[in-house]
Protein backbone atom coordinates (compact mmCIF):
# COMPACT_ATOMS: atom_id res chain seq x y z
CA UNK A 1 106.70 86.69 109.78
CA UNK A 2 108.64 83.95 108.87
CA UNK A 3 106.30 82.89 105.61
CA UNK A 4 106.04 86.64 105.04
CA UNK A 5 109.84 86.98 104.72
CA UNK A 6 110.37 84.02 102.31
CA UNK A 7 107.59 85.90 99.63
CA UNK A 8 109.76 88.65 99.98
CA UNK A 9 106.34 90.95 101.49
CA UNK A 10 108.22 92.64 104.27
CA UNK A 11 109.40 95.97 103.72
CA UNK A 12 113.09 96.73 104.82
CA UNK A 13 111.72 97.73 108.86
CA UNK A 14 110.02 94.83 109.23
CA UNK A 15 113.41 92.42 107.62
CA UNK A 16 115.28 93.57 110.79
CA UNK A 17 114.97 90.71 112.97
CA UNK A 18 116.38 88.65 110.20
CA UNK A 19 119.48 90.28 109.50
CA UNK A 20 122.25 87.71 110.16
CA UNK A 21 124.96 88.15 111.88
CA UNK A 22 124.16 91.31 113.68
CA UNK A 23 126.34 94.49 113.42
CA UNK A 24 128.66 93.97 116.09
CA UNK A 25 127.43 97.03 117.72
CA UNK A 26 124.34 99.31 117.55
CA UNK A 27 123.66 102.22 118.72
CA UNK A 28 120.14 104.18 118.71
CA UNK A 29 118.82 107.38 119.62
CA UNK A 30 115.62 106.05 121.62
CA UNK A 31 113.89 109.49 121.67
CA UNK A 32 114.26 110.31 117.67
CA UNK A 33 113.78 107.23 116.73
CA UNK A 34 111.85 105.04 118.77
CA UNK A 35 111.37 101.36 116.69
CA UNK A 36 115.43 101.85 116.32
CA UNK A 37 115.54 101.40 112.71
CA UNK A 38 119.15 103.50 111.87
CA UNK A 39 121.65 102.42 113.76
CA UNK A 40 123.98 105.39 114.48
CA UNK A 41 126.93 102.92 115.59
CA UNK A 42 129.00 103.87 112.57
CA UNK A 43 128.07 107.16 112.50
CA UNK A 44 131.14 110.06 113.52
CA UNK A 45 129.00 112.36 114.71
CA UNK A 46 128.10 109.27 117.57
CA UNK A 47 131.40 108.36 118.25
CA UNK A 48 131.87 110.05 121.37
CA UNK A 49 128.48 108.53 122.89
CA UNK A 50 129.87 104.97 121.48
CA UNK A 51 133.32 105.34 122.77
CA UNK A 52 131.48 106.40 126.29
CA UNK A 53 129.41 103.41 126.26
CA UNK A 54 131.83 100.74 125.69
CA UNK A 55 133.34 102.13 128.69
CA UNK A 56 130.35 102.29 130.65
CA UNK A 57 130.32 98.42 129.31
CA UNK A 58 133.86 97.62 129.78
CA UNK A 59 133.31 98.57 133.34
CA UNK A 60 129.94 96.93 134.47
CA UNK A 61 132.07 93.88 132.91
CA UNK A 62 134.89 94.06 135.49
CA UNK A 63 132.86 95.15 138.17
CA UNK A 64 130.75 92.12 137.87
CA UNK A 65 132.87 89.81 136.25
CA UNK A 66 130.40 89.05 133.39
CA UNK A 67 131.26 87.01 130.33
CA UNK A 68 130.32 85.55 127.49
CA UNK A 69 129.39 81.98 128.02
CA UNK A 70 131.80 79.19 125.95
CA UNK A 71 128.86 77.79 124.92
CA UNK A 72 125.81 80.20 124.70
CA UNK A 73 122.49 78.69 124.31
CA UNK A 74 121.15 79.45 120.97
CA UNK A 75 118.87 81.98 119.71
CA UNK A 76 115.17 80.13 120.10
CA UNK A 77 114.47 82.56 116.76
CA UNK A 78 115.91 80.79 113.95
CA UNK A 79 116.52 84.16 111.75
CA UNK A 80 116.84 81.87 108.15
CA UNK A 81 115.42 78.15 108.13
């Protein structure tokens, strides 16, 4: 995909997994749209299900006392060379 990408032959779908950085959050609806191509993060009419999320998140992060690592191993897919 990699050699694919730098001739520019992917169509926007199949670019995805090189989009760097990320949006810092994404949201999909799994059912409509299965290969979660729009993310609905952004969207207003989503921002209910977003704002209930991050909670659900927030709390599975105290609960458990997750974190982000100070020094996360990196991604072994190198999204630009």
């Amino acid at each position: 995909m990699q050699v694919l990408e730098g001739r520019g032959a992917l169509s926007a779908e199949q670019r995805g997994c090189f989009i760097a950085p990320r949006d810092a959050e994404e949201l999909y609806d799994v059912y409509e749209d299965p290969h979660c191509l729009k993310n609905l993060a952004q969207a207003k009419s989503h921002s209910d299900t977003l704002t209930q999320l991050s909670g659900v998140l927030d709390r599975w992060i105290d609960h458990t006392g997750d974190s982000v690592p100070k020094n996360p191993t990196k991604d072994w897919f190198h999204r630009t060379k």
